[in-house]
Protein backbone atom coordinates (compact mmCIF):
# COMPACT_ATOMS: atom_id res chain seq x y z
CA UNK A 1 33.95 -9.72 -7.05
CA UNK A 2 31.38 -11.97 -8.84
CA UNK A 3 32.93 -14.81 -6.78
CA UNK A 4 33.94 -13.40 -3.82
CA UNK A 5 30.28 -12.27 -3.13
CA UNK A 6 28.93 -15.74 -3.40
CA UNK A 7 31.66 -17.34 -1.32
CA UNK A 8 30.87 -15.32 1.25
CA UNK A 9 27.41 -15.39 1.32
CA UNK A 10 27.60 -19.06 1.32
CA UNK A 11 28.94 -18.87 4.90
CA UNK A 12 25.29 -18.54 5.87
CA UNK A 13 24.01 -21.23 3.83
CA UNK A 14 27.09 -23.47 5.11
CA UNK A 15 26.00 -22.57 9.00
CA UNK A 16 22.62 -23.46 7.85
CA UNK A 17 23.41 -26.96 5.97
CA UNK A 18 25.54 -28.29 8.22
CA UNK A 19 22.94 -27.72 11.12
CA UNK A 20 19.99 -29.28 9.40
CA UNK A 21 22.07 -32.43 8.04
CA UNK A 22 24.27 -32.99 11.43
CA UNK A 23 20.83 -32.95 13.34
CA UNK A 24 19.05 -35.38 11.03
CA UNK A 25 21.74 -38.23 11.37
CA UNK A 26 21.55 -37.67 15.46
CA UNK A 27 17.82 -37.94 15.95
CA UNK A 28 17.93 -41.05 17.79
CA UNK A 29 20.33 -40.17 20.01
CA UNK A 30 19.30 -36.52 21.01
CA UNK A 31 15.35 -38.35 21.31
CA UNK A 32 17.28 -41.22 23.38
CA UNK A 33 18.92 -38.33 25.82
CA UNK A 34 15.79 -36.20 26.48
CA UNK A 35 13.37 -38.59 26.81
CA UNK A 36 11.26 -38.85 23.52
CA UNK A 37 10.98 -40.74 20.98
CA UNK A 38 12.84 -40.01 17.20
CA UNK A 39 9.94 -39.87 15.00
CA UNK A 40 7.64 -37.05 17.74
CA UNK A 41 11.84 -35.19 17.21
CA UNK A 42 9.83 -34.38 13.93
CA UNK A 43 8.76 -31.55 15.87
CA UNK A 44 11.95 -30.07 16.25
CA UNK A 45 12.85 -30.03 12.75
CA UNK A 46 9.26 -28.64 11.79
CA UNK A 47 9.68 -25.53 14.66
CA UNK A 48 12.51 -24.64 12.80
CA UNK A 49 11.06 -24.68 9.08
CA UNK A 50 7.63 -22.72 10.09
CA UNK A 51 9.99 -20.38 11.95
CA UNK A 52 11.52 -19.72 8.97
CA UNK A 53 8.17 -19.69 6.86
CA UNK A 54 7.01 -17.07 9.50
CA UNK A 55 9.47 -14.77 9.30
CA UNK A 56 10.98 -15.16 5.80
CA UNK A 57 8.25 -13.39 4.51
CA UNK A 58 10.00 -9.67 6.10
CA UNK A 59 13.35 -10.49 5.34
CA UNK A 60 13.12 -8.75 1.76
CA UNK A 61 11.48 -5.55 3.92
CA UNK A 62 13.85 -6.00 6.67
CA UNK A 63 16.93 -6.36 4.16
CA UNK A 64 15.32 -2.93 2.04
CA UNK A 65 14.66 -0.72 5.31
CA UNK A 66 18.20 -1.40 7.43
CA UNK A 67 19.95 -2.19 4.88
CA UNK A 68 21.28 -6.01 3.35
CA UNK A 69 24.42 -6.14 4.77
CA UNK A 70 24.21 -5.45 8.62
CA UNK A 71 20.37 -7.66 8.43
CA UNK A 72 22.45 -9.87 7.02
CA UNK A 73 25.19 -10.16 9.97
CA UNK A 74 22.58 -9.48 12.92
CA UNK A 75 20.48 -13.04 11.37
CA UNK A 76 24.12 -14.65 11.90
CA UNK A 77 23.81 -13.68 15.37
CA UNK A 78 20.74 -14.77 15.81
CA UNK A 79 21.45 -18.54 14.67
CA UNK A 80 23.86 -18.57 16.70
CA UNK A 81 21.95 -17.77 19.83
CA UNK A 82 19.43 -20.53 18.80
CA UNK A 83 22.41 -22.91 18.28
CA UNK A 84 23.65 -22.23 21.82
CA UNK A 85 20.14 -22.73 23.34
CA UNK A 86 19.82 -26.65 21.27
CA UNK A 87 22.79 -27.32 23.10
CA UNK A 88 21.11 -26.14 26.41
CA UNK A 89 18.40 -27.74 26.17
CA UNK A 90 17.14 -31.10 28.29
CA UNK A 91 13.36 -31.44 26.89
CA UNK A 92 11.41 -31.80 23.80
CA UNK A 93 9.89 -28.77 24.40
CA UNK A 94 12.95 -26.79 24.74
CA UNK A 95 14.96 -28.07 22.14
CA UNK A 96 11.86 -27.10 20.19
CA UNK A 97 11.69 -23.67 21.29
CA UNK A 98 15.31 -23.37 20.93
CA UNK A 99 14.94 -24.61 17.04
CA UNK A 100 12.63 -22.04 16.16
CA UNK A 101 14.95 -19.06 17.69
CA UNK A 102 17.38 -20.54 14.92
CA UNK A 103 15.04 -20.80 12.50
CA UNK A 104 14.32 -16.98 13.40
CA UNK A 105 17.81 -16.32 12.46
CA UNK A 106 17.91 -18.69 9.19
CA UNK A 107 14.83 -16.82 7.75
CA UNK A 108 16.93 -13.02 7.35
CA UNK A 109 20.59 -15.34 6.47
CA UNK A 110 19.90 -17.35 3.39
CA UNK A 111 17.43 -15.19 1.97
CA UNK A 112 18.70 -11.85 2.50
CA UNK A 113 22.09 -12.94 0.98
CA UNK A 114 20.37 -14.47 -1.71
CA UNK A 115 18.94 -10.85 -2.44
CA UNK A 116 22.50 -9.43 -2.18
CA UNK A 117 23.79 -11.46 -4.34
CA UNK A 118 20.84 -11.12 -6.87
CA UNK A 119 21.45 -7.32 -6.60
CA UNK A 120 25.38 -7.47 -6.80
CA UNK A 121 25.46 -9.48 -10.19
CA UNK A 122 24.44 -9.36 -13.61
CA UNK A 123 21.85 -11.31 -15.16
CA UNK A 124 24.24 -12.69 -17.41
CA UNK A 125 26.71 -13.98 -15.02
CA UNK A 126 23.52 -15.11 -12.30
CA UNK A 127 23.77 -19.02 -13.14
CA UNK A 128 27.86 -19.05 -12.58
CA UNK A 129 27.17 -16.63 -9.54
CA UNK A 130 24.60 -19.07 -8.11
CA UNK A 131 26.54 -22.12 -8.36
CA UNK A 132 29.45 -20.60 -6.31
CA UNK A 133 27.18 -19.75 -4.02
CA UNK A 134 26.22 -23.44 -3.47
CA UNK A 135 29.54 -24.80 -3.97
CA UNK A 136 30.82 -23.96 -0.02
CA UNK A 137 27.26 -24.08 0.66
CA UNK A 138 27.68 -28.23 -0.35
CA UNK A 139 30.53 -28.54 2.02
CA UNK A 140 28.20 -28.60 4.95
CA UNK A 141 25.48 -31.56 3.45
CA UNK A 142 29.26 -33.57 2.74
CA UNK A 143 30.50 -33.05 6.63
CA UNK A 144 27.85 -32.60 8.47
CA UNK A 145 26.35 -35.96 8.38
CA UNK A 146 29.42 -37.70 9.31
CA UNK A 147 30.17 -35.05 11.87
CA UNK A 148 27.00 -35.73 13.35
CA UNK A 149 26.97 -39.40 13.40
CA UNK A 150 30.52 -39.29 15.30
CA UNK A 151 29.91 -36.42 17.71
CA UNK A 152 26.69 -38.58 18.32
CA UNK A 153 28.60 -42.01 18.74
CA UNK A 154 31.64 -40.86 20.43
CA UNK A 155 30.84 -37.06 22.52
CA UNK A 156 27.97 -35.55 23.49
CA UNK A 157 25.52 -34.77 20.63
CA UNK A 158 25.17 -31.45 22.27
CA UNK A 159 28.83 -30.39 20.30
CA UNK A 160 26.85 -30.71 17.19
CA UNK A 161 25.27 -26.84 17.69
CA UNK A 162 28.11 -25.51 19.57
CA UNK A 163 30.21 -25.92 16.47
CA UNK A 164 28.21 -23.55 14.56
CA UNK A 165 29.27 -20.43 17.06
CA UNK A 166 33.21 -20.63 15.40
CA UNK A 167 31.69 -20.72 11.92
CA UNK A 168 29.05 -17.43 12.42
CA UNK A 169 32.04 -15.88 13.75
CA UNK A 170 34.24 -15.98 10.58
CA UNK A 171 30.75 -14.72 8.74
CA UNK A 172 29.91 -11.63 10.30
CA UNK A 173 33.46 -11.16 9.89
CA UNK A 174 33.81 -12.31 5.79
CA UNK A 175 30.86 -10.43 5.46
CA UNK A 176 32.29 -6.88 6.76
CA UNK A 177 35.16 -7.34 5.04
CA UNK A 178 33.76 -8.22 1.89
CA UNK A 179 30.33 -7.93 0.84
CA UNK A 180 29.28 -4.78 -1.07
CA UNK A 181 27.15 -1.90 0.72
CA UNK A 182 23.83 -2.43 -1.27
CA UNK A 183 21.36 0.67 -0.76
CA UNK A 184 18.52 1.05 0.93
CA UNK A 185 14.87 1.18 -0.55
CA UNK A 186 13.29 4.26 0.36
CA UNK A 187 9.36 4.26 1.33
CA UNK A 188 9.69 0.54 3.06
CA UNK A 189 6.75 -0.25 5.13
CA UNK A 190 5.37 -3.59 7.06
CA UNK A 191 2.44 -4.96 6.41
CA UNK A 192 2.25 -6.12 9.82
CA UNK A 193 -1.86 -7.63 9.52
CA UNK A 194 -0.43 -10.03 6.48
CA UNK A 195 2.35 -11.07 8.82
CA UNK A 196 0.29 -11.89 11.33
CA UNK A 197 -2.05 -13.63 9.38
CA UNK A 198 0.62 -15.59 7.30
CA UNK A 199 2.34 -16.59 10.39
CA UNK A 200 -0.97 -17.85 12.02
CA UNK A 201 -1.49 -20.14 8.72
CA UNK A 202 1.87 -21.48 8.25
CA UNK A 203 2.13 -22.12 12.16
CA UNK A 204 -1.57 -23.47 12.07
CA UNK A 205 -1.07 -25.57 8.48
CA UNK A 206 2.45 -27.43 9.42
CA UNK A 207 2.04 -27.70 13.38
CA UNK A 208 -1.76 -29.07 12.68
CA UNK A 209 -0.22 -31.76 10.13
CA UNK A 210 2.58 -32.69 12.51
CA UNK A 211 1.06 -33.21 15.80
CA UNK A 212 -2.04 -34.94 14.15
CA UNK A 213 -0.64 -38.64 14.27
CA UNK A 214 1.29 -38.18 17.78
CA UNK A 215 0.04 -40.30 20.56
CA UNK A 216 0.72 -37.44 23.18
CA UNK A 217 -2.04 -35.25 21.84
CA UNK A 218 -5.91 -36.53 20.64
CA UNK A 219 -6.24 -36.61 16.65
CA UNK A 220 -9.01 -33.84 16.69
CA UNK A 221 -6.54 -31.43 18.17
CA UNK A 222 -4.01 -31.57 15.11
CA UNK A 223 -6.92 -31.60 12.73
CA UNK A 224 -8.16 -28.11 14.40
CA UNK A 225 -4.66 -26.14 14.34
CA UNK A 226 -4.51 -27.07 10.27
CA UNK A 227 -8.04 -26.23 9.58
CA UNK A 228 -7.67 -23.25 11.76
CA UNK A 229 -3.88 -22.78 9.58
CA UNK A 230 -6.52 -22.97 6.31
CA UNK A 231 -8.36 -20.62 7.56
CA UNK A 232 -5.78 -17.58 8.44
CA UNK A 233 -4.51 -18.85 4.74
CA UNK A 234 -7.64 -17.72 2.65
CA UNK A 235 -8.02 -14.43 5.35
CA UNK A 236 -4.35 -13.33 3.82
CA UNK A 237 -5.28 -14.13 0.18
CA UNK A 238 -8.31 -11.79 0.61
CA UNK A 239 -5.87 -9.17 2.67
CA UNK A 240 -3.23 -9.26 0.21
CA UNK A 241 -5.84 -8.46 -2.82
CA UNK A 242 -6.55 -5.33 -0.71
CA UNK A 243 -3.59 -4.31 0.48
CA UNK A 244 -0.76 -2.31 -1.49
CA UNK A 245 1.99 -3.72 -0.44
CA UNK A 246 1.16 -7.25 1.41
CA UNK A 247 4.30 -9.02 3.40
CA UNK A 248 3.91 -11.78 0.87
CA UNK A 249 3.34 -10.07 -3.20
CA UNK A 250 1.23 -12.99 -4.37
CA UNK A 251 0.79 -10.38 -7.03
CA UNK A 252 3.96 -11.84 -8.12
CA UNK A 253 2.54 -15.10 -9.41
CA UNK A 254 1.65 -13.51 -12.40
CA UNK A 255 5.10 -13.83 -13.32
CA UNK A 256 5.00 -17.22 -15.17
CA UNK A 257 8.85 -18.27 -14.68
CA UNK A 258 8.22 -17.36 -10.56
CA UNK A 259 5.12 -19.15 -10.37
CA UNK A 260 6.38 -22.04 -11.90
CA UNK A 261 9.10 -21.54 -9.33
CA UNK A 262 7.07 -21.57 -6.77
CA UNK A 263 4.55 -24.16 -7.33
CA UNK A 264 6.82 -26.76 -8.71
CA UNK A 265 9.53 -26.30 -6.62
CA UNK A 266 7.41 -26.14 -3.38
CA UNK A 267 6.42 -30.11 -4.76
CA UNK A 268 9.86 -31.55 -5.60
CA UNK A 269 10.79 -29.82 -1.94
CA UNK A 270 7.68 -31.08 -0.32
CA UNK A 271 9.22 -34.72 -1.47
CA UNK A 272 13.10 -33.91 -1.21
CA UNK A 273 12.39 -32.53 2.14
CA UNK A 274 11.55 -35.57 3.61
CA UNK A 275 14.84 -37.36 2.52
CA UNK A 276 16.92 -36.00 5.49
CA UNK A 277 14.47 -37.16 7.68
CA UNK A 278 13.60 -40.63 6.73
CA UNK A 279 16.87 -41.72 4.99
CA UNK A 280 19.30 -41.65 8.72
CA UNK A 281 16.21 -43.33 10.39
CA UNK A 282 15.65 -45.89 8.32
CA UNK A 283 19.58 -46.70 8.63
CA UNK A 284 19.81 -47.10 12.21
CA UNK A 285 16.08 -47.96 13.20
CA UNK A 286 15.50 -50.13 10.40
CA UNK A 287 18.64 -51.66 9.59
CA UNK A 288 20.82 -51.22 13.27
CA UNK A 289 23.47 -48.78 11.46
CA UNK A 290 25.55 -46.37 13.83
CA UNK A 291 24.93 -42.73 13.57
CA UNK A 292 28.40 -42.53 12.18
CA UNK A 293 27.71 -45.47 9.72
CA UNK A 294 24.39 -43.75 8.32
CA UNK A 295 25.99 -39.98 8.25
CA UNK A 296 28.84 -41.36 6.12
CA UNK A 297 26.61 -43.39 3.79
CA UNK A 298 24.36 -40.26 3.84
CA UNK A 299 27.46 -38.20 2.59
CA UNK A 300 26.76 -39.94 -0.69
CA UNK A 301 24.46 -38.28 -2.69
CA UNK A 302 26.59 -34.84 -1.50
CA UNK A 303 29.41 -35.71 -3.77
CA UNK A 304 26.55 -36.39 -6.82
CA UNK A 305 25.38 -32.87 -6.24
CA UNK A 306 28.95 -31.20 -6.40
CA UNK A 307 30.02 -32.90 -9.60
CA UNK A 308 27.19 -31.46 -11.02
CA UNK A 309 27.84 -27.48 -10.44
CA UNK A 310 30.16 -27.68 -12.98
CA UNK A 311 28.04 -28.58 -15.63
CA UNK A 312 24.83 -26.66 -14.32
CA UNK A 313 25.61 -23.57 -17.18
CA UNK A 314 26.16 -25.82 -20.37
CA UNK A 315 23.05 -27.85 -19.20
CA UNK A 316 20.74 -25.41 -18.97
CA UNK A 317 22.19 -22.76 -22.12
CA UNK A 318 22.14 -26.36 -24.00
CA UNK A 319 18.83 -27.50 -23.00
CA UNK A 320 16.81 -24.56 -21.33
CA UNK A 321 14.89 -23.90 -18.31
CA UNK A 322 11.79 -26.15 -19.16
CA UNK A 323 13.11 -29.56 -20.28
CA UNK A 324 16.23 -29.66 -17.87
CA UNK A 325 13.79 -28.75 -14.64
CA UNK A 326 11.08 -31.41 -15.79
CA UNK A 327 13.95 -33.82 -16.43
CA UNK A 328 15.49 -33.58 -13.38
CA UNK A 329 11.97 -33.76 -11.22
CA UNK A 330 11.58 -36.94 -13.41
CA UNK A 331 14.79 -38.48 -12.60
CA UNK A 332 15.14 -36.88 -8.67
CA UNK A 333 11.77 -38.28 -7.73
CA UNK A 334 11.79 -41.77 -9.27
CA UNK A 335 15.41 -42.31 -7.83
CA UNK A 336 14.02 -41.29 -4.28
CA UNK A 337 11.41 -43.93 -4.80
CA UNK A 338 14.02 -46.10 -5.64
CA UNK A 339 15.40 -45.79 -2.08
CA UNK A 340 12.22 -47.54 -0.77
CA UNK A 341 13.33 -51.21 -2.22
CA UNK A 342 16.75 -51.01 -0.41
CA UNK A 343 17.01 -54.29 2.27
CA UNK A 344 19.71 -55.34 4.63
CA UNK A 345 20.80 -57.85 1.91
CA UNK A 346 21.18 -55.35 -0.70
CA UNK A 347 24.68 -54.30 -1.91
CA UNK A 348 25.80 -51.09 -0.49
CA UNK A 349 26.98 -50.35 -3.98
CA UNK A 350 23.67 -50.00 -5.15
CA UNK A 351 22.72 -47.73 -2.78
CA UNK A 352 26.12 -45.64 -3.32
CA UNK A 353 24.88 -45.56 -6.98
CA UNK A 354 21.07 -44.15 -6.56
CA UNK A 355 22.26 -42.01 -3.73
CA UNK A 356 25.19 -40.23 -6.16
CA UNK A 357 22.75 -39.94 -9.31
CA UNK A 358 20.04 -38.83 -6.93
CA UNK A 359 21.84 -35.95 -5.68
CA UNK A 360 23.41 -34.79 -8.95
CA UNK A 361 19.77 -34.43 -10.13
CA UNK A 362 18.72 -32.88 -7.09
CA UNK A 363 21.26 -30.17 -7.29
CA UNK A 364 20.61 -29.79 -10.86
CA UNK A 365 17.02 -28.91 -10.03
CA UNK A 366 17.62 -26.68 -7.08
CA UNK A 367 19.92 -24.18 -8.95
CA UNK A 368 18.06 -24.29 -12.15
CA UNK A 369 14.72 -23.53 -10.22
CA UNK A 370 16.51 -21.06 -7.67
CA UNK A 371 17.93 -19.10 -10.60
CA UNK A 372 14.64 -19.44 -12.80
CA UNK A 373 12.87 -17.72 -10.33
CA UNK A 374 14.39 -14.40 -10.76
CA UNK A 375 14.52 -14.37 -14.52
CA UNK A 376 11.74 -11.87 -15.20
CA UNK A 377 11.75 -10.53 -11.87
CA UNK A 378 13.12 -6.71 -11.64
CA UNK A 379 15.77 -5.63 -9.68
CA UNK A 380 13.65 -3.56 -7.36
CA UNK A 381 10.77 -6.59 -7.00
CA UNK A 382 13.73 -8.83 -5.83
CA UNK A 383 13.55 -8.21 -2.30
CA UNK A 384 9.19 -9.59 -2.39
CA UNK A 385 10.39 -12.42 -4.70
CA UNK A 386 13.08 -13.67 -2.37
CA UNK A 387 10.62 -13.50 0.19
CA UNK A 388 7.93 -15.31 -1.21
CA UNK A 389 9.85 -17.99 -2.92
CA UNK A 390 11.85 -19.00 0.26
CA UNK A 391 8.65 -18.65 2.92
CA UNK A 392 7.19 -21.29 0.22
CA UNK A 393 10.04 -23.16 0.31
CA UNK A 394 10.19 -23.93 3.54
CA UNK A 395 6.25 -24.78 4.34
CA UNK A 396 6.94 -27.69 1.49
CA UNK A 397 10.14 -28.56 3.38
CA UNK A 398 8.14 -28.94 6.75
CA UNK A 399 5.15 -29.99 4.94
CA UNK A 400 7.47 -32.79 3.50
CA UNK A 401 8.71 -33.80 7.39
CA UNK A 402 5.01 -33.95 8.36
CA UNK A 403 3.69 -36.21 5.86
CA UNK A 404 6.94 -38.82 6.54
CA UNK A 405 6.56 -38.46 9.87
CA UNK A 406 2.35 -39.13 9.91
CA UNK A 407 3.39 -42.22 7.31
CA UNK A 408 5.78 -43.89 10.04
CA UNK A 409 3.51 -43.26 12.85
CA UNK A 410 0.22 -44.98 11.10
CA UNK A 411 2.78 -47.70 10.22
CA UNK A 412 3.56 -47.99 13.51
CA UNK A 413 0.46 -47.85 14.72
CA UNK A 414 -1.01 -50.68 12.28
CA UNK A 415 2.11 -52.65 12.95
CA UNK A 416 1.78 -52.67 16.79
CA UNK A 417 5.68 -52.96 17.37
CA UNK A 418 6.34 -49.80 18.53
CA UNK A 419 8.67 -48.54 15.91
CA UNK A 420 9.13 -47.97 12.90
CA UNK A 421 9.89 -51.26 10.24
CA UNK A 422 11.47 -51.25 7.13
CA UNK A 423 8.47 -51.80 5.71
CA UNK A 424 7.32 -48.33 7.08
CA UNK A 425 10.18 -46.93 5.82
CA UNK A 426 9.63 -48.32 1.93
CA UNK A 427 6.28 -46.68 2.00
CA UNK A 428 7.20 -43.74 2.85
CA UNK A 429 10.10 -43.11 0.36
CA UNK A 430 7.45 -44.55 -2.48
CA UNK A 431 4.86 -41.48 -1.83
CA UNK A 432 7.88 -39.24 -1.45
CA UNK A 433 9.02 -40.67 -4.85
CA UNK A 434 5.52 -39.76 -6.49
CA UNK A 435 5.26 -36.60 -5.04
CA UNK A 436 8.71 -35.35 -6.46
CA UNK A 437 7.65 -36.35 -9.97
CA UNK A 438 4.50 -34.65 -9.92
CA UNK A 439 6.96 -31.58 -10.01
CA UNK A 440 7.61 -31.88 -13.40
CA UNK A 441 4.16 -30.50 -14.12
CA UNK A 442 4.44 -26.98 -13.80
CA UNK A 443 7.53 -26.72 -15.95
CA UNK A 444 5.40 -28.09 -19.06
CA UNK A 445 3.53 -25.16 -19.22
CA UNK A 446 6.57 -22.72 -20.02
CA UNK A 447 7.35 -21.73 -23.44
CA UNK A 448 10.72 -23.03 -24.38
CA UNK A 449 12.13 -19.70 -24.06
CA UNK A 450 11.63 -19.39 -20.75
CA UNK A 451 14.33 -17.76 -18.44
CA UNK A 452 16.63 -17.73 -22.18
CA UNK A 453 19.03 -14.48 -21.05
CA UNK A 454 19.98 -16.18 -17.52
CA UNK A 455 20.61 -19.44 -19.01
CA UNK A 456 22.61 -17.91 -21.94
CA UNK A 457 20.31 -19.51 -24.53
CA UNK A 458 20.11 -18.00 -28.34
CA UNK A 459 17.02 -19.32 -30.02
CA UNK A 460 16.58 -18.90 -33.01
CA UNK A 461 14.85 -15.75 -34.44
CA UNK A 462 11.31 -16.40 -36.02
């Protein structure tokens, strides 16, 4: 059962994966076919992350009042129905639209079954739980780039979303085969003003920073929707200091192994997010590759990240929570600076290299934060945690989009060529670089014992 569970689970985050890394090596194309350009596609990628910031924040609630496991298999339907509207769609505006009705769906998938699996295993066997839950979950960052790039070369980049309906078929069905019946909380309610309000300031925050550098819209007009985004921001801090039961427990925080979570892996995801972005683009905009050629050279760092869920539990019960998350900041953001010296005349080799390293580190860091989060957190405060540490998640993840995105475009626009250079491109991975490092930070501050039951660590009495 304590792999079964994760397996299926990881459906979800499969269907999710392989969406977000098939679209990122097709930008060009789908921006190419509706009449836009790849970098304002941004857009598209950020709809879907502040859908998911929106209405993460209710999963837990969602999950506690109806129940895990059929929340769980109605957010499957959902992506799906967003899936089949990207491949419907014929403008910007649409395919927008139609990415945040996914998103709607990814916000109840990955986090509720997260929460189920918290629920369904033991502390002690959490990290080994986790990483099969990632394992299958890795299968769709290995394909789906190279998927992408040749439905985009060869068929109609439309086949990219359609392929997720098969998949979300075999996990509602996995799922009511499988996963365990978890109960209900009793005494559930919604704090719909604090969704509101947290909705408004993610929306406002990420869609402000976004549409700020596009030529389409004046500057002022971005700057407003994020200052306005600010704005809603502090009117839910003071809400959620009032309120019993906010949609988002910033209460929570007080938890020093969650807020650590949460603040340092919001950075190293406001950097990593980027990646998917700016690494196909710089391929085939800066450097003419295919959208085959750049999904399977993208593939790379995938198999980095799967060698190193095998070796996840020794690392951390031999090293701890603290040094192996600062280490692997460290290491994962200097090696995505590292991207940013890459030229035309470089050896692929090298490349191969910083991409496989990169994504072993990157992996490491993910799980080890991921599981960290929930070390002191109770079994019946799992549901807010979940919440909170994925609606965070994915503002730094859209956060990370808009920042490359704004770097291109004032490259482009000091430039004057019209698109992006490679130049552009080595800027951008450097401040992506420094912001990942800066991650390390918050993990300095815990006591070495931090998170020491999950990680199997036995220090020494004193």
């Amino acid at each position: 059962m304590k792999r079964i569970v994760p397996v299926v689970l990881a459906v979800a985050l499969f269907m999710e994966n392989i969406d977000s890394t098939v679209i990122a090596t097709s930008l060009a194309t789908i921006a190419a076919d509706i009449g836009t350009s790849p970098i304002a596609l941004k857009l598209a990628l950020t709809s879907y992350y502040v859908s998911l910031a929106v209405f993460i924040p209710i999963s837990g609630r969602m999950a506690d009042r109806f129940g895990a496991k059929p929340v769980f298999q109605c957010a499957i339907g959902v992506f799906m129905a967003g899936s089949l509207a990207c491949g419907f769609a014929g403008s910007l505006e649409g395919f927008v639209a139609a990415r945040f009705l996914q998103g709607i769906g990814g916000a109840m998938m990955t986090p509720v079954g997260r929460m189920l699996l918290v629920r369904a295993v033991p502390k002690s066997d959490l990290v080994g739980a986790m990483a099969w839950f990632t394992i299958p979950a890795l299968v769709g960052p290995l394909i789906g780039p190279p998927l992408g790039g040749a439905i985009a070369t060869y068929a109609d980049w439309r086949w990219i979303f359609y392929v997720n309906l098969p998949i979300g078929v075999a996990g509602v069905l996995l799922a009511q085969r499988f996963l365990p019946a978890v109960d209900r909380v009793p005494g559930i309610t919604f704090d719909w003003p604090g969704f509101a309000l947290s909705g408004l300031a993610c929306a406002g925050v990420v869609f402000g920073l976004s549409v700020v550098s596009l030529p389409a819209l004046p500057p002022l007009f971005g700057a407003a929707l994020a200052l306005a985004g600010i704005a809603m921001a502090a009117l839910y801090v003071r809400h959620a200091r009032r309120t019993e039961r906010p949609v988002l427990e910033l209460r929570l925080l007080e938890i020093p192994t969650l807020r650590a979570a949460v603040i340092g892996g919001g950075i190293f995801r406001l950097g990593a997010g980027a990646v998917p972005f700016l690494f196909p683009l710089m391929l085939q905009l800066g450097f003419g590759y295919t959208p085959l050629q750049s999904g399977l050279v993208s593939a790379v760092s995938i198999g980095g990240a799967m060698m190193m869920k095998a070796l996840v539990k020794p690392i951390l019960k031999r090293f701890g929570f603290r040094t192996t998350l600062t280490a692997a900041a460290l290491v994962g953001g200097t090696l995505m600076g590292a991207i940013g010296f890459y030229r035309p005349e470089t050896p692929v080799l090298v490349l191969v290299v910083l991409l496989l390293i990169g994504g072993f580190f990157r992996s490491l860091f993910f799980t080890g934060v991921n599981t960290l989060a929930f070390a002191d957190v109770s079994k019946t405060r799992t549901g807010d945690a979940t919440s909170m540490l994925a609606a965070f998640q994915q503002i730094a993840i859209a956060g990370g989009v808009a920042m490359a995105g704004g770097i291109l475009e004032i490259g482009i626009a000091l430039n004057g060529t019209g698109t992006a250079t490679v130049a552009d491109f080595s800027v951008a991975f450097f401040v992506v670089g420094i912001v990942t490092v800066v991650a390390a930070l918050p993990f300095r501050r815990l006591p070495d014992e931090a998170g020491a039951e999950v990680a199997g660590r036995r220090l020494p009495a004193e």
